[in-house]
PDB file of N, CA and C in Angstrom:
ATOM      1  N   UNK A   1       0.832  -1.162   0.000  1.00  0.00           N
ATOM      2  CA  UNK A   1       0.000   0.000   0.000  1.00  0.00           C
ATOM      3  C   UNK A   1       0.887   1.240   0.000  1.00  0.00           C
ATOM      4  N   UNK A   2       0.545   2.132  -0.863  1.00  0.00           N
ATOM      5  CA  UNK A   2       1.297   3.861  -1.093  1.00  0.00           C
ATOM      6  C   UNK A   2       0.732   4.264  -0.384  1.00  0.00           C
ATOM      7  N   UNK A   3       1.230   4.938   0.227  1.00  0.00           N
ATOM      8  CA  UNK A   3       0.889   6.132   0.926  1.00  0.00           C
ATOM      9  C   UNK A   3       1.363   7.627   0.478  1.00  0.00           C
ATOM     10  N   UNK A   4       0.184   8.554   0.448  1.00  0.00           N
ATOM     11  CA  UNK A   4       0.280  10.381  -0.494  1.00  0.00           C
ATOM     12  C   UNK A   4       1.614  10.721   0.638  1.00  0.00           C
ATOM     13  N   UNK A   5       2.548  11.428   0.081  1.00  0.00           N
ATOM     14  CA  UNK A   5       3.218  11.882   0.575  1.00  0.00           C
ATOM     15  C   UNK A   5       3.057  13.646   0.714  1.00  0.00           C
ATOM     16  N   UNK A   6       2.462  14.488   1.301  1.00  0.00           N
ATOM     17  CA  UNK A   6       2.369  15.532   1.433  1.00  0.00           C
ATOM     18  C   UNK A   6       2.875  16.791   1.634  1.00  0.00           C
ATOM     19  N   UNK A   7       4.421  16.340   1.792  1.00  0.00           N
ATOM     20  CA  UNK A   7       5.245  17.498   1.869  1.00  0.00           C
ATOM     21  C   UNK A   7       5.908  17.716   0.015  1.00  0.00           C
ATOM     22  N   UNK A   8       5.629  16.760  -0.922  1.00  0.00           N
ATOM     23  CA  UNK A   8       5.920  16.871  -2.115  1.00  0.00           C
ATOM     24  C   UNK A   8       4.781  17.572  -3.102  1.00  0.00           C
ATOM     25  N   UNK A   9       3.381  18.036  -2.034  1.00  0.00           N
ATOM     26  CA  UNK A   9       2.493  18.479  -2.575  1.00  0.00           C
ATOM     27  C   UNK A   9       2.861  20.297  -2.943  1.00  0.00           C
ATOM     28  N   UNK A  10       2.571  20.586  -3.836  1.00  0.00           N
ATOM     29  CA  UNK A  10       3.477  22.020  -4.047  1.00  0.00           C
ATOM     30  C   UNK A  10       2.223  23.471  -4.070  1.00  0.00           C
ATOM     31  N   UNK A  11       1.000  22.787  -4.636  1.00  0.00           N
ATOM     32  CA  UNK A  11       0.495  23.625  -4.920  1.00  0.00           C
ATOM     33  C   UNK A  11      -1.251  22.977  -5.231  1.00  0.00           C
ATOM     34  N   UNK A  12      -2.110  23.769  -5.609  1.00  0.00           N
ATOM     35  CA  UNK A  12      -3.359  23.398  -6.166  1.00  0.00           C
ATOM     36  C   UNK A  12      -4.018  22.284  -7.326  1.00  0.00           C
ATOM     37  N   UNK A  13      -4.937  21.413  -7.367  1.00  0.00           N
ATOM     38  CA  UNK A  13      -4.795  21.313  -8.595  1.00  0.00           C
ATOM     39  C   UNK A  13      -6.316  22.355  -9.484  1.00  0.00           C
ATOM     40  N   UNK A  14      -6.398  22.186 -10.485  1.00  0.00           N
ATOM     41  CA  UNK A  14      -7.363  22.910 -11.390  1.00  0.00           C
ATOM     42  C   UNK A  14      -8.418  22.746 -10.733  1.00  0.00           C
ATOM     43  N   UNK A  15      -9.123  21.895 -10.488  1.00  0.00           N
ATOM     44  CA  UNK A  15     -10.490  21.032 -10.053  1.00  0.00           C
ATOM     45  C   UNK A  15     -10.692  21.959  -8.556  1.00  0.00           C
ATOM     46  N   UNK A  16      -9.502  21.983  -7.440  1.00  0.00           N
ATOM     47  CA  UNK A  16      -9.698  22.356  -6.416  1.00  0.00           C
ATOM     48  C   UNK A  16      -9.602  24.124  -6.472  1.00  0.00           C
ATOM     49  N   UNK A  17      -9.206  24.847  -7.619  1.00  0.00           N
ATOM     50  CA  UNK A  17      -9.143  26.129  -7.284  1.00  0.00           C
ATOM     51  C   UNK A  17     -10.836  26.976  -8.113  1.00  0.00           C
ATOM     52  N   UNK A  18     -10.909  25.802  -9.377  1.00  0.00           N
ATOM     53  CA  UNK A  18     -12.415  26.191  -9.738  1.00  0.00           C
ATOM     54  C   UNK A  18     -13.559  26.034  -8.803  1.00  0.00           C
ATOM     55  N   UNK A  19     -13.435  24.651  -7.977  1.00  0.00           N
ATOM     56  CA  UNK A  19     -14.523  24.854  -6.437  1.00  0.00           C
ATOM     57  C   UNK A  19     -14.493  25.560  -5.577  1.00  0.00           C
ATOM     58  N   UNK A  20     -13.858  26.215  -5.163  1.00  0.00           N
ATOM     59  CA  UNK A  20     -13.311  27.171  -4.311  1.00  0.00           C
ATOM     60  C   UNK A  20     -13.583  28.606  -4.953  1.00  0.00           C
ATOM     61  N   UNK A  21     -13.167  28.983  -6.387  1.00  0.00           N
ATOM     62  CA  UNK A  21     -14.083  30.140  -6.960  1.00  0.00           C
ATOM     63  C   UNK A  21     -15.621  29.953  -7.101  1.00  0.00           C
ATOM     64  N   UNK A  22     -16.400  28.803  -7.481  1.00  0.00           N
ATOM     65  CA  UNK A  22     -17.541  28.718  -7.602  1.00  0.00           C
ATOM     66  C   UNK A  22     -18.065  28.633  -5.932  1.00  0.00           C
ATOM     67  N   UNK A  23     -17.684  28.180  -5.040  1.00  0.00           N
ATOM     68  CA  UNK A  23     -18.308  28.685  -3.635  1.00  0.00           C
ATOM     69  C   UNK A  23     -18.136  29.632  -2.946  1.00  0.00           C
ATOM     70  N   UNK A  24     -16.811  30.791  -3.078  1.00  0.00           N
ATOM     71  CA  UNK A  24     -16.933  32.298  -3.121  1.00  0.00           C
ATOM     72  C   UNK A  24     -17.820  33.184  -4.068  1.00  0.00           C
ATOM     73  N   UNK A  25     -18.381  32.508  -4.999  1.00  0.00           N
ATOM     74  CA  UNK A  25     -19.391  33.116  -6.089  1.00  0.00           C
ATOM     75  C   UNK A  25     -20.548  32.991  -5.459  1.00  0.00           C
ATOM     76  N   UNK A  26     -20.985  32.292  -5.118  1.00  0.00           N
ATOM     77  CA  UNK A  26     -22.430  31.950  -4.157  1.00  0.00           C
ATOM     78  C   UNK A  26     -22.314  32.563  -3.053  1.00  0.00           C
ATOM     79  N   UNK A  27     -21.165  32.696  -2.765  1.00  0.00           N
ATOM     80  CA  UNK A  27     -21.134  33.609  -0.922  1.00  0.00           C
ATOM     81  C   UNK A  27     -21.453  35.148  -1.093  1.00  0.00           C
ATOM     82  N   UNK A  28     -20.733  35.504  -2.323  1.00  0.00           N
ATOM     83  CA  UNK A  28     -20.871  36.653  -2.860  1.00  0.00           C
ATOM     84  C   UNK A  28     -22.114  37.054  -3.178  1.00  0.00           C
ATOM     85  N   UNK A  29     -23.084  36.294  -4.160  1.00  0.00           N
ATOM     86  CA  UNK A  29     -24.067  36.109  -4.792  1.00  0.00           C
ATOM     87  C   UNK A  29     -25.176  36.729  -3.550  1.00  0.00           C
ATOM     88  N   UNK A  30     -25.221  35.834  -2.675  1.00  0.00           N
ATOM     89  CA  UNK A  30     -25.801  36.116  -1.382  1.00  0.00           C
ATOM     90  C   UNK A  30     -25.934  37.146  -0.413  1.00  0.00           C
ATOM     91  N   UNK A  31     -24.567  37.610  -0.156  1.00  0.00           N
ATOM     92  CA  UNK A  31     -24.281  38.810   0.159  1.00  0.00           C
ATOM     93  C   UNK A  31     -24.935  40.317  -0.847  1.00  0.00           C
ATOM     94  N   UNK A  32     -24.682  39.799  -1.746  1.00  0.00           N
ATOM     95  CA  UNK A  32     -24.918  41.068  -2.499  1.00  0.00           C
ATOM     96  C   UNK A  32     -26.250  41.343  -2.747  1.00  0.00           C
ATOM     97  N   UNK A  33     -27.239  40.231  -2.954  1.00  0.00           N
ATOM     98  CA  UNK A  33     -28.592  40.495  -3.267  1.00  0.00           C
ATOM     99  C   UNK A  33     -29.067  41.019  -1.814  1.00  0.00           C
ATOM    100  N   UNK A  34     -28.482  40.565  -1.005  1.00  0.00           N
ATOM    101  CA  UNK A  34     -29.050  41.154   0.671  1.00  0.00           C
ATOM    102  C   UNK A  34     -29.148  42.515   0.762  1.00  0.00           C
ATOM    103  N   UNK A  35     -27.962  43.116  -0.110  1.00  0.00           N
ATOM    104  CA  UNK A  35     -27.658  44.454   0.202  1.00  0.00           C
ATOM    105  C   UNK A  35     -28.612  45.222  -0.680  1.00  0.00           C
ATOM    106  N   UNK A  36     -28.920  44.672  -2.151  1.00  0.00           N
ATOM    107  CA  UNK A  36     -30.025  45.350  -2.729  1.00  0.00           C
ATOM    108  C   UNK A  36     -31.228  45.078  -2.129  1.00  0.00           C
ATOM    109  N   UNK A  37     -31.777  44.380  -1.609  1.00  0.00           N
ATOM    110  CA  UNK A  37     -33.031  44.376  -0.676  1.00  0.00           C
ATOM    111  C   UNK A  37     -32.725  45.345   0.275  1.00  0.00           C
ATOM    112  N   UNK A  38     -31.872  45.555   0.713  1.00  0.00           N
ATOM    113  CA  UNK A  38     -31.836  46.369   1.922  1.00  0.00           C
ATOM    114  C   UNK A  38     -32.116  47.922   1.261  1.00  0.00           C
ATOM    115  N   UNK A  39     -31.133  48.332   0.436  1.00  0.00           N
ATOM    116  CA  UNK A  39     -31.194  49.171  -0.109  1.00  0.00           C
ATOM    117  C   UNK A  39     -32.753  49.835  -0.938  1.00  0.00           C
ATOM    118  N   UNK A  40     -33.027  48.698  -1.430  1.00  0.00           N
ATOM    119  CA  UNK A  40     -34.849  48.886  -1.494  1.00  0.00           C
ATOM    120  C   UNK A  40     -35.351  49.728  -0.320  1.00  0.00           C
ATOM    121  N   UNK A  41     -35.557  49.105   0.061  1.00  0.00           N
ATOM    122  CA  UNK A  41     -36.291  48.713   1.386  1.00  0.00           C
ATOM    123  C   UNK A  41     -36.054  50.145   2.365  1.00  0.00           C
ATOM    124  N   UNK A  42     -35.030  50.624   2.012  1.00  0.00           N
ATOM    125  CA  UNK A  42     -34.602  51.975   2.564  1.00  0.00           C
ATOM    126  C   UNK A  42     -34.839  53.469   1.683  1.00  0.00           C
ATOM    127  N   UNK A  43     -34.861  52.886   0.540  1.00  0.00           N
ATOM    128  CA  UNK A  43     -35.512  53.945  -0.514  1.00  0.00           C
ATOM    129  C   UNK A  43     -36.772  54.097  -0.476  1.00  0.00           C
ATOM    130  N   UNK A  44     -37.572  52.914  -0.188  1.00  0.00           N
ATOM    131  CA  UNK A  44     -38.926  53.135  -0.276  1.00  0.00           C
ATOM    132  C   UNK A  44     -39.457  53.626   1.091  1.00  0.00           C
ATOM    133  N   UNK A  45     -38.737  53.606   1.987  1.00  0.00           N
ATOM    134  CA  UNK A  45     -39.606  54.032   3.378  1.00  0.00           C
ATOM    135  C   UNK A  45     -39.260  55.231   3.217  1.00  0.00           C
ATOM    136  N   UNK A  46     -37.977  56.046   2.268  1.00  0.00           N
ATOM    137  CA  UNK A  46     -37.665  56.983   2.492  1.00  0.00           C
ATOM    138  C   UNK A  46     -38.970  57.869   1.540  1.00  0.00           C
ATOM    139  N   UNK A  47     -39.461  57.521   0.826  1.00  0.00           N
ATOM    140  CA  UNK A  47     -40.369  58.040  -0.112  1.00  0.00           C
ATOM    141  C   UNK A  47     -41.343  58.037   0.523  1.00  0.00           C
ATOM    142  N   UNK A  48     -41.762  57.069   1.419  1.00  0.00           N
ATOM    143  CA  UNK A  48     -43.222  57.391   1.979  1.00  0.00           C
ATOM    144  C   UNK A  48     -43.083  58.113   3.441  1.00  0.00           C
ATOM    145  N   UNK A  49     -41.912  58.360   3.801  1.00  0.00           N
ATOM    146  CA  UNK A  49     -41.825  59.635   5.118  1.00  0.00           C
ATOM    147  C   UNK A  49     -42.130  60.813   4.337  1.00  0.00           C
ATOM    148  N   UNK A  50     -41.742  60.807   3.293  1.00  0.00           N
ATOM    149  CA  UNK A  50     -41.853  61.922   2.591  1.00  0.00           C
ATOM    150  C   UNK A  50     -42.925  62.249   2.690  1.00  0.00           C
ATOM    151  N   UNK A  51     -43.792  61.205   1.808  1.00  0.00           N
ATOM    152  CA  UNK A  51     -45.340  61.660   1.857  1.00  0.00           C
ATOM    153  C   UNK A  51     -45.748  62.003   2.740  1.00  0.00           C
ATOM    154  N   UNK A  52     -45.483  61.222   3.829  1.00  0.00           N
ATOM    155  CA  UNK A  52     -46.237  61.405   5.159  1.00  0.00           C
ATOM    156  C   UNK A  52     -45.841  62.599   5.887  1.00  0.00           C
ATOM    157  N   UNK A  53     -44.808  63.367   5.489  1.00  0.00           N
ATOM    158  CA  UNK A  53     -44.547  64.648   5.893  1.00  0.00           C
ATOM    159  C   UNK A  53     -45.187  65.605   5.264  1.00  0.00           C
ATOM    160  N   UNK A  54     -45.321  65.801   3.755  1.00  0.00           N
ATOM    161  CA  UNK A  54     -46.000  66.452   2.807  1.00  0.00           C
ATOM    162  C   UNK A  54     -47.607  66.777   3.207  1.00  0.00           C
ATOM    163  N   UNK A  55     -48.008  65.502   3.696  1.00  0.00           N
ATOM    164  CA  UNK A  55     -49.875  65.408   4.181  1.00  0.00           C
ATOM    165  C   UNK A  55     -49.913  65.701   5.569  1.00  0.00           C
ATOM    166  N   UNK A  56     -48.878  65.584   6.245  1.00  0.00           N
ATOM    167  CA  UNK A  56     -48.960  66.110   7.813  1.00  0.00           C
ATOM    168  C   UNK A  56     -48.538  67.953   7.298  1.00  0.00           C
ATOM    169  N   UNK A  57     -47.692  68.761   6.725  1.00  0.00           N
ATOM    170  CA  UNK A  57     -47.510  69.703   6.576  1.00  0.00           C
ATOM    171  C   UNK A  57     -49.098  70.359   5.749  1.00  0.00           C
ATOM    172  N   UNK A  58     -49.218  69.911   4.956  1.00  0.00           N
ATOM    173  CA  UNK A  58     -50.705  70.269   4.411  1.00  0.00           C
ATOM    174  C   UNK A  58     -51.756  70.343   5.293  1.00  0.00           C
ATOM    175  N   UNK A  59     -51.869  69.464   6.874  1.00  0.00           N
ATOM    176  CA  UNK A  59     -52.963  69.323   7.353  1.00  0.00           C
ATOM    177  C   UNK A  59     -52.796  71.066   8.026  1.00  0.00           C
ATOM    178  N   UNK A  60     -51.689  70.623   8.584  1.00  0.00           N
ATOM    179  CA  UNK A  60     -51.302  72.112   9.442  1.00  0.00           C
ATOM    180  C   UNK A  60     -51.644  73.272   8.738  1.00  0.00           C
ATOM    181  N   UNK A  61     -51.059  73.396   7.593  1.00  0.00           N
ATOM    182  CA  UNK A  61     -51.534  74.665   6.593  1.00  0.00           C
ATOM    183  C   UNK A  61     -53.278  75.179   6.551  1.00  0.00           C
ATOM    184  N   UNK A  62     -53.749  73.427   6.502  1.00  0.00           N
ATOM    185  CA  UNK A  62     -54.905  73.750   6.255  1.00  0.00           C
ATOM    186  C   UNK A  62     -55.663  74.285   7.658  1.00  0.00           C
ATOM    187  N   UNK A  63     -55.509  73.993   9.039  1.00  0.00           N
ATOM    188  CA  UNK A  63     -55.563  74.440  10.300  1.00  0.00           C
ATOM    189  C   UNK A  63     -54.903  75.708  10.284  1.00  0.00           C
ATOM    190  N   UNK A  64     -54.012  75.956   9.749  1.00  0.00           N
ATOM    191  CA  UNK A  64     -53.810  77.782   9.998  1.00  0.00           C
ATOM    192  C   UNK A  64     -54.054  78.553   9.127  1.00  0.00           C
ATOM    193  N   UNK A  65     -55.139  78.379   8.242  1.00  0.00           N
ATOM    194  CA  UNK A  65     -55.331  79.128   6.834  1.00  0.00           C
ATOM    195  C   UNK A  65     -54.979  79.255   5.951  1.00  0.00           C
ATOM    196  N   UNK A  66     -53.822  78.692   5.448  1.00  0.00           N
ATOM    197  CA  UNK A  66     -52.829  78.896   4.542  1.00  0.00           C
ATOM    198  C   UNK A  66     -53.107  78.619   3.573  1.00  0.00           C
ATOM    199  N   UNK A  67     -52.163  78.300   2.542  1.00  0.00           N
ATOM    200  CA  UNK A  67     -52.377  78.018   0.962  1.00  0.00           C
ATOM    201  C   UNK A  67     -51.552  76.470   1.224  1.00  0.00           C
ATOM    202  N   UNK A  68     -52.435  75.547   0.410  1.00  0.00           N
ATOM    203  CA  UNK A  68     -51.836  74.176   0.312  1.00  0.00           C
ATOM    204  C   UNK A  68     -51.440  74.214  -1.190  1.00  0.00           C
ATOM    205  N   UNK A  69     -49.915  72.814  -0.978  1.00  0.00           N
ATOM    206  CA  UNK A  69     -49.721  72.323  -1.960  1.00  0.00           C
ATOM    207  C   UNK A  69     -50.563  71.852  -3.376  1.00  0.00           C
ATOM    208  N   UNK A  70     -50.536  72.232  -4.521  1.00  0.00           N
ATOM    209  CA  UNK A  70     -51.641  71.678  -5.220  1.00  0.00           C
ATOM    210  C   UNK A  70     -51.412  69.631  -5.573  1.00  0.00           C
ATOM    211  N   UNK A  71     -50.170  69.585  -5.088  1.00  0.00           N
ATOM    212  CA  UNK A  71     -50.077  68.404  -5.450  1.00  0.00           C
ATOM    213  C   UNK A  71     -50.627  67.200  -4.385  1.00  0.00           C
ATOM    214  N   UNK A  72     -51.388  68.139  -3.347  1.00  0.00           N
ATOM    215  CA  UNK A  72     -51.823  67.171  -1.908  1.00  0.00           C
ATOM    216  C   UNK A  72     -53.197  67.166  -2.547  1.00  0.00           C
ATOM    217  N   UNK A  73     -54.123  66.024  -2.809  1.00  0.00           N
ATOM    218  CA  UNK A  73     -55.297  65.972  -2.719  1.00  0.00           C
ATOM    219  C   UNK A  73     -56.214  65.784  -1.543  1.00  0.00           C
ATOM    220  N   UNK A  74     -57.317  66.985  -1.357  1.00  0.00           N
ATOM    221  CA  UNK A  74     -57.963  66.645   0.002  1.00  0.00           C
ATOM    222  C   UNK A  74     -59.310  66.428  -0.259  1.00  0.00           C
ATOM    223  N   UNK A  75     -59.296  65.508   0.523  1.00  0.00           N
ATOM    224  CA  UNK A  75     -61.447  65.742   0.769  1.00  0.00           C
ATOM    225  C   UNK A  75     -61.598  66.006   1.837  1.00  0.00           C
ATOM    226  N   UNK A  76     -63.182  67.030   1.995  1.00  0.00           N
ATOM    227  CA  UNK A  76     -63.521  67.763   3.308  1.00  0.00           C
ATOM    228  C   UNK A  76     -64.772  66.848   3.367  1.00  0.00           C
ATOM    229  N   UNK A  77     -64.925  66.665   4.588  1.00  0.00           N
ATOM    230  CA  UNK A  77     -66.569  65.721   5.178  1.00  0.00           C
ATOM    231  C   UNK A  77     -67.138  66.945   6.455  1.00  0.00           C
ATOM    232  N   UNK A  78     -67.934  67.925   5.595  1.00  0.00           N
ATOM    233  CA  UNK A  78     -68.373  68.619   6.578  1.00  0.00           C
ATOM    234  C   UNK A  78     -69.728  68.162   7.442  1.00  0.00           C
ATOM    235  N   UNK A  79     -69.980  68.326   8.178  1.00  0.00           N
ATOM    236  CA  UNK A  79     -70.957  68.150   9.643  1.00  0.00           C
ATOM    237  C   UNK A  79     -70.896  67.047   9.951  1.00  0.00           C
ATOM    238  N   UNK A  80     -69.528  66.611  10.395  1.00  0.00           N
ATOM    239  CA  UNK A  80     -69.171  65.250  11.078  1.00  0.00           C
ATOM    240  C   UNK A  80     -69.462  65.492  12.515  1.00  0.00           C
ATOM    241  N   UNK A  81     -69.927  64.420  13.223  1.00  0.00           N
ATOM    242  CA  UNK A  81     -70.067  64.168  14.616  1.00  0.00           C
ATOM    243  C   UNK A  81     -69.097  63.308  14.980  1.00  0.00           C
ATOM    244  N   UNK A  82     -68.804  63.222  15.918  1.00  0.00           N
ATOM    245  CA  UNK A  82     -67.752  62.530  16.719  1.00  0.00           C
ATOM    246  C   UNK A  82     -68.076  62.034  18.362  1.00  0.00           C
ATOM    247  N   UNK A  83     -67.900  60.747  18.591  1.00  0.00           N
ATOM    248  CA  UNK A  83     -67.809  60.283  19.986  1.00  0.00           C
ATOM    249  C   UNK A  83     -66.889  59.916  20.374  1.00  0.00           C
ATOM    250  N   UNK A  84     -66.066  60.230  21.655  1.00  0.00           N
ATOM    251  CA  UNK A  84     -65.165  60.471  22.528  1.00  0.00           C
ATOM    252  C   UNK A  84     -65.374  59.284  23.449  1.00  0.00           C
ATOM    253  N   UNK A  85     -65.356  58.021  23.564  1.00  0.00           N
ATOM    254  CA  UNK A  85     -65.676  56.973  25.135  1.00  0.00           C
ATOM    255  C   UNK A  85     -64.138  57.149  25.725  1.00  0.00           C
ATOM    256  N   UNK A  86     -64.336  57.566  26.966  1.00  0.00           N
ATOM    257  CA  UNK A  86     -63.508  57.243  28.048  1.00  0.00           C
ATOM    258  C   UNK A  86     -63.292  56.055  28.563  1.00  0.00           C
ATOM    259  N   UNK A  87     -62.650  55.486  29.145  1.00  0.00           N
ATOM    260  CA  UNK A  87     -62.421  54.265  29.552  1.00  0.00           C
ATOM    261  C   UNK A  87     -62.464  54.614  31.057  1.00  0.00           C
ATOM    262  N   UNK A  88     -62.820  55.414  31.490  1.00  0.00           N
ATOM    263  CA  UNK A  88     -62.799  55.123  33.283  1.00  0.00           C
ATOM    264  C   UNK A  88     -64.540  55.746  33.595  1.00  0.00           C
ATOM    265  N   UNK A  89     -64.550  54.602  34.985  1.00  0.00           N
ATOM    266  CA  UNK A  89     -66.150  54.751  34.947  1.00  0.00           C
ATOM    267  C   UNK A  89     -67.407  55.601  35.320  1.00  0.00           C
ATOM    268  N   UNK A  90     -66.726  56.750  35.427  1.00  0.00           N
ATOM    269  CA  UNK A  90     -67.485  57.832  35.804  1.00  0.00           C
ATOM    270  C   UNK A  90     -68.007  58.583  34.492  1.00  0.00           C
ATOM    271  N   UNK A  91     -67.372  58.284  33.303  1.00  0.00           N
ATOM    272  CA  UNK A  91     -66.990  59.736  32.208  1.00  0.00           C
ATOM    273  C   UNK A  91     -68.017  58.959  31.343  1.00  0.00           C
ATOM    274  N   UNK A  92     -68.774  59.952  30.849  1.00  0.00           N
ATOM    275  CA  UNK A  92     -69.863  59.566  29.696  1.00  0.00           C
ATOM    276  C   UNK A  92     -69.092  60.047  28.701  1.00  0.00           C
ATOM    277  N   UNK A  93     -70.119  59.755  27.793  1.00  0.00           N
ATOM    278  CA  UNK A  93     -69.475  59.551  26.394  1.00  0.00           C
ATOM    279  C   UNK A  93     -69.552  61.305  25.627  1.00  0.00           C
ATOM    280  N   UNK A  94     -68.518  61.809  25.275  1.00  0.00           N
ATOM    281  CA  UNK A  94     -68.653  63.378  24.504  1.00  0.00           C
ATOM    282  C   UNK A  94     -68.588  63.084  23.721  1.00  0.00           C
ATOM    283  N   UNK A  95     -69.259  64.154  22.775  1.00  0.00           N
ATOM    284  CA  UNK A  95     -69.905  64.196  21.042  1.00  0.00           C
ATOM    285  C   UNK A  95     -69.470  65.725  20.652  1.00  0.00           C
ATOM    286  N   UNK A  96     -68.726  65.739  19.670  1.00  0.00           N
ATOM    287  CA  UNK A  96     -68.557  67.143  19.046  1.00  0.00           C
ATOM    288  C   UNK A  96     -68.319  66.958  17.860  1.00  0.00           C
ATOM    289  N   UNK A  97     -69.017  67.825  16.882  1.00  0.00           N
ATOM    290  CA  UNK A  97     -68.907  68.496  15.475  1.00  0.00           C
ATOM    291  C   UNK A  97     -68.164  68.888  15.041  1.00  0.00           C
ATOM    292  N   UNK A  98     -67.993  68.906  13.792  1.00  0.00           N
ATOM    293  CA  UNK A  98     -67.210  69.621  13.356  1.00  0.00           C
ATOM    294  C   UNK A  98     -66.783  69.081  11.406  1.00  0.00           C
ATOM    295  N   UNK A  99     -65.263  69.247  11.276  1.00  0.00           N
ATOM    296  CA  UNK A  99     -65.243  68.924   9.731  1.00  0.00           C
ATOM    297  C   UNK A  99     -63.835  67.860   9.766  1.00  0.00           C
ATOM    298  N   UNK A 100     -64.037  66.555   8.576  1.00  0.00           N
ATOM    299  CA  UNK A 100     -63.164  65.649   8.916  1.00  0.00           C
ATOM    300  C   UNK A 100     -62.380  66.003   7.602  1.00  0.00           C
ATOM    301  N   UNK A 101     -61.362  66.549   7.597  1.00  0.00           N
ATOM    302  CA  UNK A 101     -60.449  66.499   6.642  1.00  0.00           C
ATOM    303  C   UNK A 101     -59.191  65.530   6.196  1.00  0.00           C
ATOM    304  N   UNK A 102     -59.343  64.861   4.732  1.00  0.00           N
ATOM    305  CA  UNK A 102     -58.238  63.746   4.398  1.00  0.00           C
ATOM    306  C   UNK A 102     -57.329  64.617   3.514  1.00  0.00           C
ATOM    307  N   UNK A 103     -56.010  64.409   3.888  1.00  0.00           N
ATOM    308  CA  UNK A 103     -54.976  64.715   2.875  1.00  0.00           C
ATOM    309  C   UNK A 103     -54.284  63.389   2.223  1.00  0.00           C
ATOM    310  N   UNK A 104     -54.096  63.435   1.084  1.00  0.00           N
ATOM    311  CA  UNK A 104     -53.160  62.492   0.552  1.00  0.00           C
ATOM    312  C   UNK A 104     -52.506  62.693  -0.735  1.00  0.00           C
ATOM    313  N   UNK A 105     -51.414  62.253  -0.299  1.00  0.00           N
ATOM    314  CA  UNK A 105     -49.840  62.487  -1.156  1.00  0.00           C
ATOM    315  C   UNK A 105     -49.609  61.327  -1.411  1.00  0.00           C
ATOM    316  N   UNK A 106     -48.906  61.699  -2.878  1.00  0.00           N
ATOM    317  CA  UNK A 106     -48.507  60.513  -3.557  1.00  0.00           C
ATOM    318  C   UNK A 106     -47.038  60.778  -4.218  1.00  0.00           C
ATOM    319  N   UNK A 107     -46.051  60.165  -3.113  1.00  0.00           N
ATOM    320  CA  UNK A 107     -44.608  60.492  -3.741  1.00  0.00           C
ATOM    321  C   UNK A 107     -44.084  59.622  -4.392  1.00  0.00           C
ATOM    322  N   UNK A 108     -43.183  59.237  -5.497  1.00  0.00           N
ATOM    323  CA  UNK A 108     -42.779  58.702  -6.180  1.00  0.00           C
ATOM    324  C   UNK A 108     -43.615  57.149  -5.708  1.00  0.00           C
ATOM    325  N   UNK A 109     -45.112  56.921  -6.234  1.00  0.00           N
ATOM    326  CA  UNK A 109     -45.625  56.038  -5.773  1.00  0.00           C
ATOM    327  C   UNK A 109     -46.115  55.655  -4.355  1.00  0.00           C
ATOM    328  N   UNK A 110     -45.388  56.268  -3.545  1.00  0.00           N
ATOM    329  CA  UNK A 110     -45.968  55.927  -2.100  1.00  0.00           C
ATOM    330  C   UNK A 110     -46.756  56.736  -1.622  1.00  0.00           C
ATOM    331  N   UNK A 111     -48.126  56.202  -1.358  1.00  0.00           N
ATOM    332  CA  UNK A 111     -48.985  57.266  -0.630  1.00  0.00           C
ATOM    333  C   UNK A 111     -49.344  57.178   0.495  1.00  0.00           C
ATOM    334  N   UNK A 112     -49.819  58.356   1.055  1.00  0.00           N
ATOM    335  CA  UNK A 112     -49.781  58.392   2.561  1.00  0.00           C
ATOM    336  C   UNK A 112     -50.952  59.219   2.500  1.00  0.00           C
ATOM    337  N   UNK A 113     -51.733  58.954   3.899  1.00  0.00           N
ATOM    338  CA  UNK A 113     -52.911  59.272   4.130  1.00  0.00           C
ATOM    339  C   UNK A 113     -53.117  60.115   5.535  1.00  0.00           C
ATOM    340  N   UNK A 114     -53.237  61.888   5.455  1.00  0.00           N
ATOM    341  CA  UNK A 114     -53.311  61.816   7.174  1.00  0.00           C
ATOM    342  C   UNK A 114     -55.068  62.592   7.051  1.00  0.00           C
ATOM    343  N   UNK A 115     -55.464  61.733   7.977  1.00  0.00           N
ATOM    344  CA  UNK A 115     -56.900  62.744   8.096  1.00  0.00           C
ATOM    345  C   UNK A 115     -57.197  63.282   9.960  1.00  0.00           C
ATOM    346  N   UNK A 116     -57.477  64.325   9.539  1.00  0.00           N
ATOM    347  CA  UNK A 116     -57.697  65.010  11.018  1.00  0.00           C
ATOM    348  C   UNK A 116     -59.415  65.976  11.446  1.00  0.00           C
ATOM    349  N   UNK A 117     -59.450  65.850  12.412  1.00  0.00           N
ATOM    350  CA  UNK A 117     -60.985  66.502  12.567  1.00  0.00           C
ATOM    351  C   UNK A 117     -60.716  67.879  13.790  1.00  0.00           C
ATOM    352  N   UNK A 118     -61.349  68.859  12.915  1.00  0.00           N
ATOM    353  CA  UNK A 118     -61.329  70.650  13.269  1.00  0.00           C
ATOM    354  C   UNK A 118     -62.555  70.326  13.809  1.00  0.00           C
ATOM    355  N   UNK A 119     -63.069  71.010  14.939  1.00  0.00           N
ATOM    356  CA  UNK A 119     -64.029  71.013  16.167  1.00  0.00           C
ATOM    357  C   UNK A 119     -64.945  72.232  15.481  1.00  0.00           C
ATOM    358  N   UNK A 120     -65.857  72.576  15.670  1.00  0.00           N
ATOM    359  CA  UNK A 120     -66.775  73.762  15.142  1.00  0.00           C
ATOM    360  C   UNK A 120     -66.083  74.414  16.475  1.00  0.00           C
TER     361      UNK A 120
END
């Protein structure tokens, strides 16, 4: 029986340096698609803060009189009622009027919705 002698081994052969590139290719492969998901994933929340800043700034405008964006679409629901339940057991239930206003923005696809209610 031969036995491999291993200190006469010098170097790689072909077979072992192509497996070794093809399983750093997959490690890679892996890694890298992670990072474009991530990267998604961070663009798009960044687009819909946006919005959601755009329709929160519009609501305010629209609470202090101002002039809104034309690119915020709103609907007004005037003579809305509203009930108030408390959760502790003394407090009845309050009802007040008033107007329910929706803003919504649509930024590079992401839309955001803020609606708020002005008291008469």
């Amino acid at each position: 029986m031969t036995m491999y002698n291993w200190k006469d081994n010098k170097g790689l052969t072909l077979i072992e340096v192509v497996i070794s590139i093809a399983i750093l290719g997959i490690v890679a492969i892996a890694f890298l698609s992670m990072f474009s998901f991530g990267y998604t994933h961070v663009t798009n929340a960044g687009h819909k803060s946006d919005a959601g800043f755009l329709a929160h700034q519009a609501a305010e405008q629209e609470i202090a009189g101002g002039t809104i964006d034309p690119s915020v679409v709103v609907t007004s629901i005037p003579s809305t009622t509203i009930t108030i339940n408390l959760d502790t057991p003394l407090a009845s239930p309050m009802e007040r009027s008033g107007t329910e206003i929706s803003f919504e923005v649509d930024k590079n696809g992401k839309i955001s919705k803020v609606t708020t209610f002005i008291p008469d």
